[in-house]
C-alpha atoms as a PDB file:
ATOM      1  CA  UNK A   1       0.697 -65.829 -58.194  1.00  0.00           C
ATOM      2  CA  UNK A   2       0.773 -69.415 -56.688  1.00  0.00           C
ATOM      3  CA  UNK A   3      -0.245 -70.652 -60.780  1.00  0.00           C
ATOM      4  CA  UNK A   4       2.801 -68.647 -62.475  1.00  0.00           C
ATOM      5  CA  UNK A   5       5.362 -69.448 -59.905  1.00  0.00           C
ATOM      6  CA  UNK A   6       3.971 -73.010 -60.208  1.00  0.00           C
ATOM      7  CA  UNK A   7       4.616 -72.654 -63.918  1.00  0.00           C
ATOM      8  CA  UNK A   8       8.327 -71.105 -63.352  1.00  0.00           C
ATOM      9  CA  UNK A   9       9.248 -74.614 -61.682  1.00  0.00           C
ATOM     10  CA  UNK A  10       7.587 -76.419 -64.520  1.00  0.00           C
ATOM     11  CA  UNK A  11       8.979 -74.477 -67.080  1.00  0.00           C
ATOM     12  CA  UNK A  12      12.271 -75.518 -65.344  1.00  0.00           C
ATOM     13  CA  UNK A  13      11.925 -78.664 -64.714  1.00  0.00           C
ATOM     14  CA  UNK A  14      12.504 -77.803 -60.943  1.00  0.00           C
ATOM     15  CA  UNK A  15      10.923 -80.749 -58.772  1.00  0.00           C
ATOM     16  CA  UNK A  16       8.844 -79.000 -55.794  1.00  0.00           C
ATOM     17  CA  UNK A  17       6.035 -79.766 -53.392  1.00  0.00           C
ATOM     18  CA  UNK A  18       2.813 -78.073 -53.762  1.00  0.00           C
ATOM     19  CA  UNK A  19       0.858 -77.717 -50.632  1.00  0.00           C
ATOM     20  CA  UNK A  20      -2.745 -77.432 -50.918  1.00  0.00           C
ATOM     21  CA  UNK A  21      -6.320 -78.060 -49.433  1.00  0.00           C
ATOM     22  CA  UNK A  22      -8.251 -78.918 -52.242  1.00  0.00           C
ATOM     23  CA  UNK A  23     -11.124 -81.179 -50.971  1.00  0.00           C
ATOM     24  CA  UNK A  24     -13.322 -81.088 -54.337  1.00  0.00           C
ATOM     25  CA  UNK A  25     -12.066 -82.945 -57.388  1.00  0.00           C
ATOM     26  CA  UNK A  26     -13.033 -80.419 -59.479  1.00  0.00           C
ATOM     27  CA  UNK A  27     -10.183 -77.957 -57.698  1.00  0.00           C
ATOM     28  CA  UNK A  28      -7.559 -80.439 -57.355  1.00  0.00           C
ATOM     29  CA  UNK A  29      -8.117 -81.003 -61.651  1.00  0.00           C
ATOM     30  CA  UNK A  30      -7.339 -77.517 -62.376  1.00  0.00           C
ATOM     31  CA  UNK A  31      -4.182 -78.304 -60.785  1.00  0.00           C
ATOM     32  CA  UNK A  32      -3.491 -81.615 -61.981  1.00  0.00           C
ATOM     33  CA  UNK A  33      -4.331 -80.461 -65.301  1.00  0.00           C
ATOM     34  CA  UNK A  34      -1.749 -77.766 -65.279  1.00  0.00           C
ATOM     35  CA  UNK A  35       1.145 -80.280 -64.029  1.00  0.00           C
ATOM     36  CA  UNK A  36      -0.080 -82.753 -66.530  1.00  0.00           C
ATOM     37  CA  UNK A  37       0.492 -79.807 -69.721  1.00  0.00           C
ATOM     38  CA  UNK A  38       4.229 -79.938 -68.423  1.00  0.00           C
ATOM     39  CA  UNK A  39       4.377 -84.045 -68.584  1.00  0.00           C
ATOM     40  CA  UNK A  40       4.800 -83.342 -64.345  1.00  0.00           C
ATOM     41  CA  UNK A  41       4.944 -86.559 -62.573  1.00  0.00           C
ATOM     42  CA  UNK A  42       2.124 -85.850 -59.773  1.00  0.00           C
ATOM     43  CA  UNK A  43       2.305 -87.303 -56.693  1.00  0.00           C
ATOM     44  CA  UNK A  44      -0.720 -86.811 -53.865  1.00  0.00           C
ATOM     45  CA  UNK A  45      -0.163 -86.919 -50.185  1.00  0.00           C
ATOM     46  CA  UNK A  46      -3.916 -87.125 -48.690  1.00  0.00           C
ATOM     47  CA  UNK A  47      -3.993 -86.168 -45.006  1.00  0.00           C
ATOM     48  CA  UNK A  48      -7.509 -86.122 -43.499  1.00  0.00           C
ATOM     49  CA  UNK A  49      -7.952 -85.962 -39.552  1.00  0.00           C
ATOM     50  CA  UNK A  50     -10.595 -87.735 -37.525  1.00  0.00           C
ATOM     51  CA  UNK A  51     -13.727 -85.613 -37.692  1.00  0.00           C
ATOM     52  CA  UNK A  52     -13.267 -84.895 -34.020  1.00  0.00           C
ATOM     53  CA  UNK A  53      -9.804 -83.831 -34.382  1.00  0.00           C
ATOM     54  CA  UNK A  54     -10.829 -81.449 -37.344  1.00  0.00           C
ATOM     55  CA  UNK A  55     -13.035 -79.706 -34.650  1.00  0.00           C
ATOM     56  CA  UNK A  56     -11.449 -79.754 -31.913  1.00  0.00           C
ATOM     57  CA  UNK A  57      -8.573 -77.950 -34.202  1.00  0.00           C
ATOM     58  CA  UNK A  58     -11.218 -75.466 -35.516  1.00  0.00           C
ATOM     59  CA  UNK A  59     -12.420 -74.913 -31.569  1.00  0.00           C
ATOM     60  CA  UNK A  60      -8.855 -73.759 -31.182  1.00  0.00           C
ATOM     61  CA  UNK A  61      -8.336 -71.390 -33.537  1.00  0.00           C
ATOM     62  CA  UNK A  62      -8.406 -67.498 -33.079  1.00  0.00           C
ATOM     63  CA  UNK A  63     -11.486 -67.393 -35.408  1.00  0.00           C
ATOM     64  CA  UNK A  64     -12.603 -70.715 -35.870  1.00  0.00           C
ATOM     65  CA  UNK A  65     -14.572 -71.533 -38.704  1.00  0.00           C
ATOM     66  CA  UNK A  66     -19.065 -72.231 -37.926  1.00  0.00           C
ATOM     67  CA  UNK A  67     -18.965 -75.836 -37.598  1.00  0.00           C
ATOM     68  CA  UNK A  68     -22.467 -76.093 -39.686  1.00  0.00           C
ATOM     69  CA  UNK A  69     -19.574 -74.938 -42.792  1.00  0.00           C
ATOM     70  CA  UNK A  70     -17.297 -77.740 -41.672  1.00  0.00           C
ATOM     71  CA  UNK A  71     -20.089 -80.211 -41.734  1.00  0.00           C
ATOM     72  CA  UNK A  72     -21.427 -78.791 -45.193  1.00  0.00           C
ATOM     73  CA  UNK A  73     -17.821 -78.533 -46.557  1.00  0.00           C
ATOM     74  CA  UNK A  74     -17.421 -82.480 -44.868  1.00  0.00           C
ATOM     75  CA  UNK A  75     -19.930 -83.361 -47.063  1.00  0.00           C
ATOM     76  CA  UNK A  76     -19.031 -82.383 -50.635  1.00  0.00           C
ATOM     77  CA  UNK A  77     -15.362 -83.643 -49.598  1.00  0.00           C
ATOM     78  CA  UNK A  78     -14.094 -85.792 -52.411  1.00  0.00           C
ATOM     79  CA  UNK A  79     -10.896 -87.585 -51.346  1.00  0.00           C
ATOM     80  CA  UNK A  80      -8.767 -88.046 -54.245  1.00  0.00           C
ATOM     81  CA  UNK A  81      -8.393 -91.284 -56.212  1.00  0.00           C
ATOM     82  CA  UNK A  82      -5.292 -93.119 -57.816  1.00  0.00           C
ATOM     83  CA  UNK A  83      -7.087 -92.273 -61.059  1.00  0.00           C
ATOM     84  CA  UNK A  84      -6.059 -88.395 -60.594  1.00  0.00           C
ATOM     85  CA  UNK A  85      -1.944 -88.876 -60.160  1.00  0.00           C
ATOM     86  CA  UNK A  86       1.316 -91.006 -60.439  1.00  0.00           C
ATOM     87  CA  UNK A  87       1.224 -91.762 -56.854  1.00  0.00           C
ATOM     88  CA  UNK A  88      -1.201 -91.683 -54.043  1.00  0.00           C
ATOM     89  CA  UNK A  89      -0.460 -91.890 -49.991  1.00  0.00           C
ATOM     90  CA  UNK A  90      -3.151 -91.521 -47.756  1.00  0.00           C
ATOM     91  CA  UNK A  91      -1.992 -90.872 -44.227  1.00  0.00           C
END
């Protein structure tokens, strides 16, 4: 759903803002890759909380998330590079 109406805007040549946790490079190229096939300029906003902020988030949700996944998933974490994009901010 998310990929075709992606594609709608492309197809367009609507400017939008896709909003997305993709901590793995691999992820984040399936998407680049698609914007790239349209000749999308990509831009990347990357937004990573202190670790204790992350958990003390999780802590407050209604069903957090074990925090051995957040470490594991903390881990494999590949913050994007200026290599991937047009632009890059890292907040």
């Amino acid at each position: 759903m998310a990929r075709e109406r992606c594609r709608g805007y492309l197809r367009s040549g609507t400017s939008f803002a896709f909003n997305a946790t993709n901590t793995m490079k691999m992820t984040r190229d399936r998407w680049v890759d698609l914007f790239a096939d349209y000749n999308a300029r990509v831009e990347i906003v990357y937004i990573e909380p202190t670790f204790d902020v992350l958990l003390r988030q999780n802590r407050s949700r209604n069903h957090p998330v074990p925090e051995q996944v957040i470490r594991k998933l903390a881990e494999k974490s590949e913050p994007p590079t200026r290599l991937e994009c047009h632009g890059l901010r890292i907040q």
